[in-house]
C-alpha atoms as a PDB file:
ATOM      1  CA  UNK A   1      -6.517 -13.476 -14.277  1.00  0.00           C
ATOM      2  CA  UNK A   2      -8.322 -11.054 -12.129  1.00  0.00           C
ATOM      3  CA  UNK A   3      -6.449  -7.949 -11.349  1.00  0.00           C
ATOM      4  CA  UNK A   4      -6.632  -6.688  -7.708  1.00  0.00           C
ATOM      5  CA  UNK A   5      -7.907  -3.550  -6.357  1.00  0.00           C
ATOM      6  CA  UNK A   6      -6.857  -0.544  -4.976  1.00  0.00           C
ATOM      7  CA  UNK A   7      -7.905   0.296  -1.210  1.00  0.00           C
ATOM      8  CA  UNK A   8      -7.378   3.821   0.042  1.00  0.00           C
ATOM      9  CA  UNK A   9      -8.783   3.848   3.724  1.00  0.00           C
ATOM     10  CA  UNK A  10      -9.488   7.436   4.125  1.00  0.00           C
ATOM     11  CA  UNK A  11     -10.559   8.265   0.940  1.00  0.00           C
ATOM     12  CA  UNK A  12     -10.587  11.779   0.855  1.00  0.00           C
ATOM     13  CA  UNK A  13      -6.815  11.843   1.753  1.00  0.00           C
ATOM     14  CA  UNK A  14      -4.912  13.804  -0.411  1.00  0.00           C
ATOM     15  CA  UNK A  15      -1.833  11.718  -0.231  1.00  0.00           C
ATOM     16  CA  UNK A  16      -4.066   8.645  -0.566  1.00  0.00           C
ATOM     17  CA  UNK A  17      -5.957  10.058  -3.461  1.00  0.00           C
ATOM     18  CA  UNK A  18      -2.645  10.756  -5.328  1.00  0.00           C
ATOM     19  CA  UNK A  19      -1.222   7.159  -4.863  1.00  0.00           C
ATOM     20  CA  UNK A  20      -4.484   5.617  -6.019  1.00  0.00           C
ATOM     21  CA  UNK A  21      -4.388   7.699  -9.203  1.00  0.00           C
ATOM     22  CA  UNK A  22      -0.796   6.277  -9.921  1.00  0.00           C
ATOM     23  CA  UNK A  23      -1.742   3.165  -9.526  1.00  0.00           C
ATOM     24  CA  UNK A  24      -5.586   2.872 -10.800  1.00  0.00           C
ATOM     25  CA  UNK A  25      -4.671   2.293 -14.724  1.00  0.00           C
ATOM     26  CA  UNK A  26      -6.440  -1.086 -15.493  1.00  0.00           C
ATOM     27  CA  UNK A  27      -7.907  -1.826 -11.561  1.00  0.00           C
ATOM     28  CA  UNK A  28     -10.762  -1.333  -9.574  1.00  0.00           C
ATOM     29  CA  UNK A  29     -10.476   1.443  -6.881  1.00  0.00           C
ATOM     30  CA  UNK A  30     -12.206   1.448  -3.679  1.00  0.00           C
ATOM     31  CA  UNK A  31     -12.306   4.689  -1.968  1.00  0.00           C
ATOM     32  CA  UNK A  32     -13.222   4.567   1.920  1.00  0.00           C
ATOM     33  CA  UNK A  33     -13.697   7.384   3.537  1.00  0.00           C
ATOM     34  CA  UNK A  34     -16.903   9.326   6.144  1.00  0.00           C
ATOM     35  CA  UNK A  35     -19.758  10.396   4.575  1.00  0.00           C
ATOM     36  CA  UNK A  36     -18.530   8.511   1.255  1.00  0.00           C
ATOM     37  CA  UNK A  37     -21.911   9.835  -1.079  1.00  0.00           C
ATOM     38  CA  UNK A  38     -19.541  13.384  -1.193  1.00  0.00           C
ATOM     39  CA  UNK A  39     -16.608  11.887  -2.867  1.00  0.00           C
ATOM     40  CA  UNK A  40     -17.342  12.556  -6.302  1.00  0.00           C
ATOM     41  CA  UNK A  41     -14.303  14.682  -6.930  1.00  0.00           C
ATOM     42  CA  UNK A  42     -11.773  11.816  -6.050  1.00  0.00           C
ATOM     43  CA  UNK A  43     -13.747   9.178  -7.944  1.00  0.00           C
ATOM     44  CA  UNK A  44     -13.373  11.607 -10.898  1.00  0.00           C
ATOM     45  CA  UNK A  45      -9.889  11.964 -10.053  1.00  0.00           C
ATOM     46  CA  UNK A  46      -9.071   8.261  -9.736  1.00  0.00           C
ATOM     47  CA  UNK A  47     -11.757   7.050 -13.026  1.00  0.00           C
ATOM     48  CA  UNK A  48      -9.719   9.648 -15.225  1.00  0.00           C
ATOM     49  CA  UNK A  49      -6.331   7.851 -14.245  1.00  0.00           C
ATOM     50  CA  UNK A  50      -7.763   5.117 -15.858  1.00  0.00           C
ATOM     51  CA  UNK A  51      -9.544   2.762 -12.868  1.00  0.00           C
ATOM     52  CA  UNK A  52     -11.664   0.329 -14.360  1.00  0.00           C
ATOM     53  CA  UNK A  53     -14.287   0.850 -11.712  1.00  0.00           C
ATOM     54  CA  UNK A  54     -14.490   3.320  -8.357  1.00  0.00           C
ATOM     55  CA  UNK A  55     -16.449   2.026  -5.349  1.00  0.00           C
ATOM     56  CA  UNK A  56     -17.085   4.082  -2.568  1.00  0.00           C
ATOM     57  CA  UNK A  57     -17.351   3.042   0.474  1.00  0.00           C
ATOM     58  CA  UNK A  58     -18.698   4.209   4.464  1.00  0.00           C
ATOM     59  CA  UNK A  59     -15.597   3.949   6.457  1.00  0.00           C
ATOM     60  CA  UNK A  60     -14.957   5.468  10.324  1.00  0.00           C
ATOM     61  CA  UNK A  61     -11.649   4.601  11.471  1.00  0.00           C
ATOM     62  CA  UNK A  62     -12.648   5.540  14.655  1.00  0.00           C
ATOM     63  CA  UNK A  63     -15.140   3.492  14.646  1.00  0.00           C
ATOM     64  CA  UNK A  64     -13.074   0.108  15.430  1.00  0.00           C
ATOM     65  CA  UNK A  65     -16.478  -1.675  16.310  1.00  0.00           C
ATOM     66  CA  UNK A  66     -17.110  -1.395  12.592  1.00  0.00           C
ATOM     67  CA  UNK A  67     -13.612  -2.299  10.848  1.00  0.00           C
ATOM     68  CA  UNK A  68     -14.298  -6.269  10.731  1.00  0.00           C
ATOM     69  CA  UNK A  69     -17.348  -5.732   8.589  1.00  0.00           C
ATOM     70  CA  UNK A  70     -16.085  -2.641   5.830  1.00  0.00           C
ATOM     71  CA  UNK A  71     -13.425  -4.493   5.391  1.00  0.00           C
ATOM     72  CA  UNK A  72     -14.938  -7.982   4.809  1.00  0.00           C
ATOM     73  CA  UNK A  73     -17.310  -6.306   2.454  1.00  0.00           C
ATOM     74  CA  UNK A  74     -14.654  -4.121   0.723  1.00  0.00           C
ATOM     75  CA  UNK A  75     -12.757  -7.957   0.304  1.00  0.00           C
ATOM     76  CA  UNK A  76     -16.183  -9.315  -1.070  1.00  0.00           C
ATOM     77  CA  UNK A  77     -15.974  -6.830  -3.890  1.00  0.00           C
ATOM     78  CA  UNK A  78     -12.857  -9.033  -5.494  1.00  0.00           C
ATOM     79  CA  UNK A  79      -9.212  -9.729  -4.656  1.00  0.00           C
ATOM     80  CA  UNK A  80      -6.735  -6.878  -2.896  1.00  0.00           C
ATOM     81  CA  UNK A  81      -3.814  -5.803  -4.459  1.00  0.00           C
ATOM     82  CA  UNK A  82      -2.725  -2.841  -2.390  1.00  0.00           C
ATOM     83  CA  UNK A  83      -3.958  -1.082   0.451  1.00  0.00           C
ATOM     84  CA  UNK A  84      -3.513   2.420   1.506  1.00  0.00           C
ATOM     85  CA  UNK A  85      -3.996   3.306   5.323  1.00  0.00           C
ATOM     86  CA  UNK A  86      -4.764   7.083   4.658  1.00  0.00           C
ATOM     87  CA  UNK A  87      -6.408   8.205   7.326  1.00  0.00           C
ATOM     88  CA  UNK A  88      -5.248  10.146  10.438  1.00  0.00           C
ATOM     89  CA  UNK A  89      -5.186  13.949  12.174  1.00  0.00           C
ATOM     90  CA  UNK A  90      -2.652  16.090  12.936  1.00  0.00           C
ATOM     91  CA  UNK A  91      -5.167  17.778  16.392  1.00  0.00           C
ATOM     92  CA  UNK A  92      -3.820  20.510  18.549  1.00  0.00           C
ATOM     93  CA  UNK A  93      -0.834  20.037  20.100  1.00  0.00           C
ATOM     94  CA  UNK A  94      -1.455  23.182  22.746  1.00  0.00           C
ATOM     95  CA  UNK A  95      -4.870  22.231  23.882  1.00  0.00           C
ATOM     96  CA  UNK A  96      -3.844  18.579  23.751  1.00  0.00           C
ATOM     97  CA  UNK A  97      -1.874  19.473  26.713  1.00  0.00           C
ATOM     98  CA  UNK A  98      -4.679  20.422  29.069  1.00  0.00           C
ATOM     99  CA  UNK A  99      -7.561  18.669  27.348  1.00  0.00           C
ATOM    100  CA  UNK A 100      -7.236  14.667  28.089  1.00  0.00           C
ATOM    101  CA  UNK A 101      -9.605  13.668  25.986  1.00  0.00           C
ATOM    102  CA  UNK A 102      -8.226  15.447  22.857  1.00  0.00           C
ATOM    103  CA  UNK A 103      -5.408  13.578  23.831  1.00  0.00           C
ATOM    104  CA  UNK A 104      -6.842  10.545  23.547  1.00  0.00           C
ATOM    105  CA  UNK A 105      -9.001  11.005  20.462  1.00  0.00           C
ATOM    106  CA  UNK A 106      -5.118  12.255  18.605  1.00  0.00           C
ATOM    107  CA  UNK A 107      -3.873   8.657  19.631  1.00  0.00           C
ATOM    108  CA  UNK A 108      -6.986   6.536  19.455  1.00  0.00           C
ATOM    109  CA  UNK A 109      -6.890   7.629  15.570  1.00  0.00           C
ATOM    110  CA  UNK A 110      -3.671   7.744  14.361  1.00  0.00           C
ATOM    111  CA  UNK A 111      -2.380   4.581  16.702  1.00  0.00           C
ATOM    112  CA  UNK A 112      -5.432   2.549  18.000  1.00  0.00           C
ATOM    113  CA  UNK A 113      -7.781   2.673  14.702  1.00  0.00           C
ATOM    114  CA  UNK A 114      -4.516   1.764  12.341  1.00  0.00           C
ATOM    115  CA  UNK A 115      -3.568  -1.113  14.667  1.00  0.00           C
ATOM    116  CA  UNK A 116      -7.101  -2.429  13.821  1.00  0.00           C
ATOM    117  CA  UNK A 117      -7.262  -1.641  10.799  1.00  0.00           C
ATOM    118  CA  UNK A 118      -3.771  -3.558  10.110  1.00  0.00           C
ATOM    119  CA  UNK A 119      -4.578  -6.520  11.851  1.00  0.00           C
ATOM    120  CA  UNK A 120      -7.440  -7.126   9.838  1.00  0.00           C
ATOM    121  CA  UNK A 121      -6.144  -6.415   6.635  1.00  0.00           C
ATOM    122  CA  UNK A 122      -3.261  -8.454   7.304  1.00  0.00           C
ATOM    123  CA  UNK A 123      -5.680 -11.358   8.446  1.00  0.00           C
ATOM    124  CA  UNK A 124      -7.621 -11.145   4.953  1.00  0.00           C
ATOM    125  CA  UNK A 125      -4.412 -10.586   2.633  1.00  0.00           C
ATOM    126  CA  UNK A 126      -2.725 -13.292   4.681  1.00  0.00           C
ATOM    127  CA  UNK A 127      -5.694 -15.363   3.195  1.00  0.00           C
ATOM    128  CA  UNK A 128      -5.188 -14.303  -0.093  1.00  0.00           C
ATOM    129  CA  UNK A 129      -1.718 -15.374   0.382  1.00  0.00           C
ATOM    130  CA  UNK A 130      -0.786 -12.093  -1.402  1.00  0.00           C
ATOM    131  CA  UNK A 131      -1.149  -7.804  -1.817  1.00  0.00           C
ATOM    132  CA  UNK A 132       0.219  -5.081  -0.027  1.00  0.00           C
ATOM    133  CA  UNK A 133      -0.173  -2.655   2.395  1.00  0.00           C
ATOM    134  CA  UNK A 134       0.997   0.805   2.773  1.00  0.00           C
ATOM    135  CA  UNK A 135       1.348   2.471   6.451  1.00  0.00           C
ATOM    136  CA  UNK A 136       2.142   6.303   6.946  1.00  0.00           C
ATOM    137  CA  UNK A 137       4.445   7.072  10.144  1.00  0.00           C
ATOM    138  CA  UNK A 138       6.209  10.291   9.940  1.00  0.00           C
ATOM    139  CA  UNK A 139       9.916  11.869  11.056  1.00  0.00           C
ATOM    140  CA  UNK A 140       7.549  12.656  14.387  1.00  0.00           C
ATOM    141  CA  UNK A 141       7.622   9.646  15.375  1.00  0.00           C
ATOM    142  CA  UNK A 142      11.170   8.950  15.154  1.00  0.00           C
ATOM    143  CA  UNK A 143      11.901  11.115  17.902  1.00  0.00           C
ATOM    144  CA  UNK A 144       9.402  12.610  19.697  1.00  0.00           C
ATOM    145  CA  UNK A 145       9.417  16.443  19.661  1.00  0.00           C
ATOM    146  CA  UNK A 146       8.388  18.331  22.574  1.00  0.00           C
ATOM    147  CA  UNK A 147       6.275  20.881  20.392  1.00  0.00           C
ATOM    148  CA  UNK A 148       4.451  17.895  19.044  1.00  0.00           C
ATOM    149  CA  UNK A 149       4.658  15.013  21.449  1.00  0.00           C
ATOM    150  CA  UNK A 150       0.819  13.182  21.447  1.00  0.00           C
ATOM    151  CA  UNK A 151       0.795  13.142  17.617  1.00  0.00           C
ATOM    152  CA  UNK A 152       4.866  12.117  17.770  1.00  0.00           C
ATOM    153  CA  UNK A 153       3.672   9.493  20.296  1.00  0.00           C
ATOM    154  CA  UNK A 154       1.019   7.836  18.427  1.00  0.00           C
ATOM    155  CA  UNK A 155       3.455   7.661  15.249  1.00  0.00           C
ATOM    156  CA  UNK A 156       5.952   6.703  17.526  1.00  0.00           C
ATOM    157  CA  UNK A 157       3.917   3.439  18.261  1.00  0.00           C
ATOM    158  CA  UNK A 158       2.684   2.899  14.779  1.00  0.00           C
ATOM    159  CA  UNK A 159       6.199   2.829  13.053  1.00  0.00           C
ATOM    160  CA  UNK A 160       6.717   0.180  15.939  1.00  0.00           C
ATOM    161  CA  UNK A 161       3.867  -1.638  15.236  1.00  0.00           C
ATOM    162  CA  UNK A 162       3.848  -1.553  11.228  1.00  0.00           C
ATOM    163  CA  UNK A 163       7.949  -2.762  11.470  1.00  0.00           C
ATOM    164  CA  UNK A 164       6.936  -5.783  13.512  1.00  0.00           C
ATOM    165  CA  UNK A 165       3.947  -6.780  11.556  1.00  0.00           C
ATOM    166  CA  UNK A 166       6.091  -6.118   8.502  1.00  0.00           C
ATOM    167  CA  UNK A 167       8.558  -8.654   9.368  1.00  0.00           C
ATOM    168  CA  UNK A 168       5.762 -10.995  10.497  1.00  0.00           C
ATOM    169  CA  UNK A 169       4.334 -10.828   7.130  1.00  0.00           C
ATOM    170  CA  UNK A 170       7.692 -12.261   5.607  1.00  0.00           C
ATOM    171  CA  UNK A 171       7.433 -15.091   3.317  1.00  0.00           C
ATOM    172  CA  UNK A 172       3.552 -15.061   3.552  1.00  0.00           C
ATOM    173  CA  UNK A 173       2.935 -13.233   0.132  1.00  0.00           C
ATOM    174  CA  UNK A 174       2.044 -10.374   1.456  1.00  0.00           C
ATOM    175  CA  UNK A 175       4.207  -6.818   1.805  1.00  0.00           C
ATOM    176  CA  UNK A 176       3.877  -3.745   3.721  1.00  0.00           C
ATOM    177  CA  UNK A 177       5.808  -0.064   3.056  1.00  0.00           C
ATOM    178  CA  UNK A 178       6.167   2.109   6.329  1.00  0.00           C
ATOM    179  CA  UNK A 179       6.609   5.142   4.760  1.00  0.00           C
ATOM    180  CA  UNK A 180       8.312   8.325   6.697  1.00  0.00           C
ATOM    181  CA  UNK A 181       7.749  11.396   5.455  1.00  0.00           C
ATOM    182  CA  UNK A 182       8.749  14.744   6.708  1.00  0.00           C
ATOM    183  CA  UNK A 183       6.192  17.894   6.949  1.00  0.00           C
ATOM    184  CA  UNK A 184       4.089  17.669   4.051  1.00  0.00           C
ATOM    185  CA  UNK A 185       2.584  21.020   2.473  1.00  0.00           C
ATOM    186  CA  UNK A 186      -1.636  20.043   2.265  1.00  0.00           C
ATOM    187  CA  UNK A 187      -4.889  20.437   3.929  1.00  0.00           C
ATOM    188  CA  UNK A 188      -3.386  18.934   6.957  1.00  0.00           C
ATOM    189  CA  UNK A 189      -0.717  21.472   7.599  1.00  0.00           C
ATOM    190  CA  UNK A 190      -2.768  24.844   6.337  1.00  0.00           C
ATOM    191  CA  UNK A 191      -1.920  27.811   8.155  1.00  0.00           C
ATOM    192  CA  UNK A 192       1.273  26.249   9.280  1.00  0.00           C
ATOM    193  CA  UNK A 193       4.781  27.446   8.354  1.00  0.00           C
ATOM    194  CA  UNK A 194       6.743  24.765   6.309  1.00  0.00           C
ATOM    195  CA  UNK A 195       9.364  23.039   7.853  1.00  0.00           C
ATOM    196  CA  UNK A 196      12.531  22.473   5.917  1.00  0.00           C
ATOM    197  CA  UNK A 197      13.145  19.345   3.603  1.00  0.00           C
ATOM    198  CA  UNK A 198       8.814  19.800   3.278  1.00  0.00           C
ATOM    199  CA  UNK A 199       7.205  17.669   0.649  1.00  0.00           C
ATOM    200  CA  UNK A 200       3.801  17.808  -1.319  1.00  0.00           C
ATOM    201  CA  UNK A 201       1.247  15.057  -1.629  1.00  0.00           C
ATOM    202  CA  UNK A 202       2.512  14.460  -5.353  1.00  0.00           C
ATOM    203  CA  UNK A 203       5.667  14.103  -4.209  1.00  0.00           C
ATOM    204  CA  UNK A 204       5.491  11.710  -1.308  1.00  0.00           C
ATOM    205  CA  UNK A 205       2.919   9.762  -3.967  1.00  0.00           C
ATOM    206  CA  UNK A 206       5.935   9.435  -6.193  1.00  0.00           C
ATOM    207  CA  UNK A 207       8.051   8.068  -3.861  1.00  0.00           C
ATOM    208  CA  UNK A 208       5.591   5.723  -2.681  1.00  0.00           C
ATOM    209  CA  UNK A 209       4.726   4.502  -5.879  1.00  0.00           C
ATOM    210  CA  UNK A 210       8.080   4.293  -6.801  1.00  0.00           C
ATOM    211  CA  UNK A 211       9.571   2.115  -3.615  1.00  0.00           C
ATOM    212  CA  UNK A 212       6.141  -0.329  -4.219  1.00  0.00           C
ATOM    213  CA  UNK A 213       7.791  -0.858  -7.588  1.00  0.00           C
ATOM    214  CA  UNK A 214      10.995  -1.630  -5.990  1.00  0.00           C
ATOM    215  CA  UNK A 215       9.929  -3.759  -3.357  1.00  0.00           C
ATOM    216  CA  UNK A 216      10.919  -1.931  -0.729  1.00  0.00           C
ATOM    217  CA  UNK A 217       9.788  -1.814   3.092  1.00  0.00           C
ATOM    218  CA  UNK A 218      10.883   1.618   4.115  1.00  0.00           C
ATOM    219  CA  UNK A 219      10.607   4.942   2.589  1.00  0.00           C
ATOM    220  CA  UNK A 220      11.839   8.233   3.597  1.00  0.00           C
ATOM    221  CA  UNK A 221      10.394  11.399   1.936  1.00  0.00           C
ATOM    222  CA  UNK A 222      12.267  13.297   0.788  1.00  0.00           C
ATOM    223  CA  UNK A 223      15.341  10.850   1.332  1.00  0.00           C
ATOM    224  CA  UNK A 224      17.854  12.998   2.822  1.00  0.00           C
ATOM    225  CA  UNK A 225      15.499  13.195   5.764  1.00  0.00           C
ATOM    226  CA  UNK A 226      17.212   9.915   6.826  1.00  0.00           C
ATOM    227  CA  UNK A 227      20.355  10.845   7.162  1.00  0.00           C
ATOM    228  CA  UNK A 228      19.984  14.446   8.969  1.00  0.00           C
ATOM    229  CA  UNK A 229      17.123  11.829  11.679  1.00  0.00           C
ATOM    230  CA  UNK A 230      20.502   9.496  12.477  1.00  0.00           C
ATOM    231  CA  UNK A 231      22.257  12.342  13.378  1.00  0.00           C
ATOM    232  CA  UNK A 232      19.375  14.172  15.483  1.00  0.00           C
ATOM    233  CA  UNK A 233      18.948  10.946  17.672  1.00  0.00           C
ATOM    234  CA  UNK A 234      22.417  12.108  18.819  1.00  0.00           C
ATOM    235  CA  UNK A 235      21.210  14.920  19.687  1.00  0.00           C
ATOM    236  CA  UNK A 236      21.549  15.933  23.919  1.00  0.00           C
ATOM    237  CA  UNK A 237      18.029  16.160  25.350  1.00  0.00           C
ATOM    238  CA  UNK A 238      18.773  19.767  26.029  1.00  0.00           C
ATOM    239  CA  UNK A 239      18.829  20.254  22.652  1.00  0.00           C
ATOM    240  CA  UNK A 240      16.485  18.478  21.461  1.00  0.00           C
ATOM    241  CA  UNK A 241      13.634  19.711  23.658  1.00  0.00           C
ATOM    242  CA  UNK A 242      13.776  23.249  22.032  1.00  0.00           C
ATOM    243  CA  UNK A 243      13.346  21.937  18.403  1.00  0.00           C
ATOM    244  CA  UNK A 244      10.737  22.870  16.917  1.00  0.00           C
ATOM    245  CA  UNK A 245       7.906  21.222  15.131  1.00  0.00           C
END
């Protein structure tokens, strides 16, 4: 029986980097990712874990033109067990404000290029009548936050998106894991000041790994972040618009 490979779609992702290690023993890995020739330190990364190959592969998510083809040719390379949507930006929040099209380029990657992304995987494991894909929302985008409202948006509308297309996906073989995680401490966040209840890539790879394992369509990371989110959607508006990021 041929085992399935690991796909993390933005390949360079720290998070992504640490799930694929977790789960390479015994599998091929595919890392996707921009200029995907300088990726030798992840390949090292994931071959050590125990992958039983590492292909790298050009991938622009913002390049939605392109998705259709990488990820026909990434499903050429042999069946899918799990894939990791990886990829997104955090922008700037202040100039966001005044600039429209940094606006738009915040949203068209973290909303647009996932929603493409997830329809076509979702097309090809639908195929395969089995795998499973892993989305990354965030506490952002359970209730948008005045200090970060276009990257709360666009998370916003992919935790909307990757629910539905969960539930679509029932009974078809295949799974998907929205995964909500709080401020996590990486390359992502440098130079900001942690939030409380922050997490590290290792950590939210634990979890991930761990509710794959279980089955489970919805993680929280860390887990108390769910409770403390049901009570800040009661939250007045008043409030609420002086939180902080």
């Amino acid at each position: 029986m041929t085992v399935g490979s690991v796909v993390v779609l933005g390949g360079r992702s720290e998070i992504g980097v640490e799930v694929a290690t977790r789960l390479a023993a015994g599998r091929p890995v595919v890392l996707a990712a921009r200029r995907s020739g300088e990726l030798k330190a992840e390949t090292a990364a994931v071959a050590a874990a125990g992958a039983t190959a590492v292909h790298t592969v050009e991938f622009d998510a913002d390049r939605v033109v392109d998705h259709a083809r990488v990820l026909s040719d990434i499903a050429e390379l042999g069946p899918i067990d799990t894939v990791v949507l990886a990829f997104g930006i955090l922008g700037d929040q202040q100039r966001a404000e005044t600039d429209a099209q940094h606006a738009v380029n915040i949203v068209h990657t973290d909303y647009v290029a996932q929603i493409s992304v997830l329809t076509h995987i979702a097309h090809l494991l639908r195929a395969q009548r089995s795998g499973r894909i892993v989305v990354f929302s965030s506490v952002a985008g359970v209730r948008v936050r005045r200090a970060n409202y276009v990257y709360g948006s666009a998370k916003a509308g992919l935790d909307g998106f990757a629910s539905g297309l969960g539930d679509a996906l029932h009974g078809s073989g295949v799974s998907l894991l929205l995964v909500r995680p709080g401020f996590v401490i990486g390359r992502m966040t440098e130079g900001m000041s942690p939030a409380p209840m922050s997490s590290t890539p290792d950590q939210v790879a634990d979890a991930v790994v761990k509710a794959l394992g279980k089955g489970r369509a919805r993680v929280w990371v860390p887990g108390l972040l769910r409770p403390v989110f049901f009570g800040m959607r009661l939250l007045p508006q008043a409030v609420w618009r002086r939180m902080p990021r």
